[in-house]
Protein backbone atom coordinates (compact mmCIF):
# COMPACT_ATOMS: atom_id res chain seq x y z
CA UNK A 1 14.52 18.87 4.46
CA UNK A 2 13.43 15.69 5.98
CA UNK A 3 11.06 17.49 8.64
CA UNK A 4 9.52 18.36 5.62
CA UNK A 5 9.05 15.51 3.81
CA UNK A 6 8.06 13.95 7.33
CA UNK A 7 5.15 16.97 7.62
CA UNK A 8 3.86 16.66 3.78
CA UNK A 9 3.44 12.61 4.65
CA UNK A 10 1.49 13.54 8.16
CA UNK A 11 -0.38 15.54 6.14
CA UNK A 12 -1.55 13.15 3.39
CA UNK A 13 -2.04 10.39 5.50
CA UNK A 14 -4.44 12.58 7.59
CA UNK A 15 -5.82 13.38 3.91
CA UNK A 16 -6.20 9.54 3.45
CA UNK A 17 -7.97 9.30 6.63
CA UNK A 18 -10.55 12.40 5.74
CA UNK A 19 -10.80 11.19 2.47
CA UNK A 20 -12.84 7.68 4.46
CA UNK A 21 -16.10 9.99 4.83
CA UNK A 22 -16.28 10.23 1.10
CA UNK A 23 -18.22 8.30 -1.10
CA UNK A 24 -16.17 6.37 -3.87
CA UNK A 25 -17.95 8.85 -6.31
CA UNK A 26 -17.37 12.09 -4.56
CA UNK A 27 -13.90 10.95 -4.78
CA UNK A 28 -13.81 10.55 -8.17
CA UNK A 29 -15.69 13.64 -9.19
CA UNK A 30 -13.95 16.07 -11.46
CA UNK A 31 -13.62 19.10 -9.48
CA UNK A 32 -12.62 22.53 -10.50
CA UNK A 33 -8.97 23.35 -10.58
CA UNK A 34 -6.07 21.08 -9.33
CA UNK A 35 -5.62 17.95 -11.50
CA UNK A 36 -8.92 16.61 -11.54
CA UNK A 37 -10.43 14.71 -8.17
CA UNK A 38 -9.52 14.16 -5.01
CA UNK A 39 -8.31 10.52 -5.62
CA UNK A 40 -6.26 11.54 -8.41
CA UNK A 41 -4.45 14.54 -6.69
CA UNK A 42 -3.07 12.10 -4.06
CA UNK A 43 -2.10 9.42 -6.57
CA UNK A 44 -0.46 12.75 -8.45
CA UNK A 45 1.63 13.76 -5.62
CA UNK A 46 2.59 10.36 -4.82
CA UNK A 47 3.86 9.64 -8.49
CA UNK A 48 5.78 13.08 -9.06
CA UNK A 49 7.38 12.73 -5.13
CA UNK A 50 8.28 8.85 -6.76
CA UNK A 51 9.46 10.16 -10.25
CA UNK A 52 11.59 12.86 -9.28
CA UNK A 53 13.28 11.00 -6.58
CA UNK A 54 14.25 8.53 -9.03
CA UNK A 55 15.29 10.91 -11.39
CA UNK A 56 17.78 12.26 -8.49
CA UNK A 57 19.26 8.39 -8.14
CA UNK A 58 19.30 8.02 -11.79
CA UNK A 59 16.99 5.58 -11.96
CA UNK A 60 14.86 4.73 -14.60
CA UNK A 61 10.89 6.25 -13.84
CA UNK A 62 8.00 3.67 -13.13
CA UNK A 63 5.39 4.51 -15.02
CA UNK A 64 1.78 4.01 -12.94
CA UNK A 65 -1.48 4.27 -14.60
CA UNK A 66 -3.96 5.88 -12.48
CA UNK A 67 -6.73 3.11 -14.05
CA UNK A 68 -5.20 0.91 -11.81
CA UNK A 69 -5.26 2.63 -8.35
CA UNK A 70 -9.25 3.52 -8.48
CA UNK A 71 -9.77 3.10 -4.31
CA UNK A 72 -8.83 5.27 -1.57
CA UNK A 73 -7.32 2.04 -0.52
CA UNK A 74 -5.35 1.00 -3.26
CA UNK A 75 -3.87 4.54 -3.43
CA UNK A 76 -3.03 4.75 0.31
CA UNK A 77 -1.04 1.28 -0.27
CA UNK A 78 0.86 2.75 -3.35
CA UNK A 79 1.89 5.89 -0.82
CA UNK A 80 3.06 3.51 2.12
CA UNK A 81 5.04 1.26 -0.51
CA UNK A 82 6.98 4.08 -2.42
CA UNK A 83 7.29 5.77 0.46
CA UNK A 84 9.78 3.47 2.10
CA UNK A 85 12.15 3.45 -0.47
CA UNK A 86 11.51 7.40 -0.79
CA UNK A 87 12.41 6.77 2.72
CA UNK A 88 15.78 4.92 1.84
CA UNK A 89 16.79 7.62 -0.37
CA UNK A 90 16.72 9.98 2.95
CA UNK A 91 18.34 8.40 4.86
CA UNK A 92 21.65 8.01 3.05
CA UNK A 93 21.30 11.67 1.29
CA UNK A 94 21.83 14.33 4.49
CA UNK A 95 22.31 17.04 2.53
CA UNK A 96 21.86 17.89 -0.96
CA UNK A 97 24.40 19.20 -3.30
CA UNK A 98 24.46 21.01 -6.15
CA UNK A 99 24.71 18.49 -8.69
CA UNK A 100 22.62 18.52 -12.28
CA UNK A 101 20.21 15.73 -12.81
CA UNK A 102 18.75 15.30 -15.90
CA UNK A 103 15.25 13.39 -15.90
CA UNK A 104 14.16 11.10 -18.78
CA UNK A 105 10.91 13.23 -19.10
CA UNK A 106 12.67 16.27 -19.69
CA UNK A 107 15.52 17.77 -21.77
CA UNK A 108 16.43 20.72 -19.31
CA UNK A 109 19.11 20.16 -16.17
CA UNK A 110 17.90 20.71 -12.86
CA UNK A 111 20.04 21.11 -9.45
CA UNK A 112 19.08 17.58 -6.66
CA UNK A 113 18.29 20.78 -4.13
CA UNK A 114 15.70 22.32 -6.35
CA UNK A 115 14.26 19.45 -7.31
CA UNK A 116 13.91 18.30 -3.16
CA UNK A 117 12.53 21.97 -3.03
CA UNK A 118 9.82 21.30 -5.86
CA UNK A 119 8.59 18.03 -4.67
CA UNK A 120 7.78 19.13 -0.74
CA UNK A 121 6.82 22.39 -2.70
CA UNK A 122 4.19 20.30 -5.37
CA UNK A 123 2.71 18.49 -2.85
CA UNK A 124 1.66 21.50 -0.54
CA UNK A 125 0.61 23.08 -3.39
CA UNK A 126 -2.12 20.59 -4.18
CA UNK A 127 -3.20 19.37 -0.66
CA UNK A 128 -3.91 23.18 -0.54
CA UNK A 129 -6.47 22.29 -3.39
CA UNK A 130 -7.68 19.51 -1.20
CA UNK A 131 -8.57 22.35 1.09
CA UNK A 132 -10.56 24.65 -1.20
CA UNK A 133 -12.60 21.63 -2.29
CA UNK A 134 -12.95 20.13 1.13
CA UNK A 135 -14.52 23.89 1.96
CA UNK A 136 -16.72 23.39 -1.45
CA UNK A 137 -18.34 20.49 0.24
CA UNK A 138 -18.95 22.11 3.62
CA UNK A 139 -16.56 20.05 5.16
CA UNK A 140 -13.44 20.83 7.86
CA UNK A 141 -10.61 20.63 6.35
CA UNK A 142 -7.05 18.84 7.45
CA UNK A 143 -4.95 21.21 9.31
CA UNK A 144 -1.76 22.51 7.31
CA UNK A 145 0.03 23.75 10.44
CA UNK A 146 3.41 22.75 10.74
CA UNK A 147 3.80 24.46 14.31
CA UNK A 148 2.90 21.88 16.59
CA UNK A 149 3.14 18.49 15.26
CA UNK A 150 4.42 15.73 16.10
CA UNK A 151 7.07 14.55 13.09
CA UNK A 152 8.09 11.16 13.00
CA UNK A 153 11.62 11.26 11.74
CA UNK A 154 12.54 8.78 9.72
């Protein structure tokens, strides 16, 4: 599992750094499908990968309000902060079992393995988004191979 976690975070820091061509307007814009723009999607996946790893730990959920993270940069420095106690959670949880987690934004129970499998699932899901409107604007996309990278394991 942690190879990938450690290949969804190559990924959207390469997004972060493809995102710098952008104008703050372009990445903004409203864009068809996905959740909205390409500023928002990140901030998205960030939050939900946050939330539901919380939820796992039984912790309460931080609420962030999107209003507040308007810059490439200031989103970037929300990823690299959550992500090191995302990080913390790794390392101490090797493996997964099947205990039920119940989340304060939901009344169903969910497995801690399915919910690992929906967030690296969730975030592929919309940095393939990324893609389709990185190809809207003409633009090269970042690569979503996982052969032959280089994962920093954390």
């Amino acid at each position: 599992m942690k190879n990938f976690f450690a290949y969804n975070w190559q990924v959207r820091d390469e997004w972060f750094e493809w995102c710098n061509q952008l104008s703050p307007e372009e990445l903004l814009k409203e864009r068809q499908g996905g959740v909205g723009s390409f500023l928002y999607t990140l901030f998205h996946i960030i939050d939900v990968e946050y939330s539901w790893i919380r939820g796992i730990q039984r912790e309460k959920d931080r609420i962030f309000d999107f209003s507040d993270y308007q810059t490439l940069e200031q989103v970037k420095k929300l990823s690299d902060e959550l992500r090191i106690d995302n990080i913390e959670f790794l390392k101490v949880n090797e493996g997964f079992n099947n205990g039920i987690v119940k989340v304060a934004w939901d009344d169903k129970e969910y497995r801690k393995i399915d919910i690992i499998h929906h967030i690296i699932v969730h975030e592929i899901h919309h940095i393939g988004q990324l893609s389709v409107w990185a190809k809207e604007l003409a633009l090269p996309s970042v690569s979503a191979n996982f052969i032959g990278r280089e994962l920093k394991t954390y």
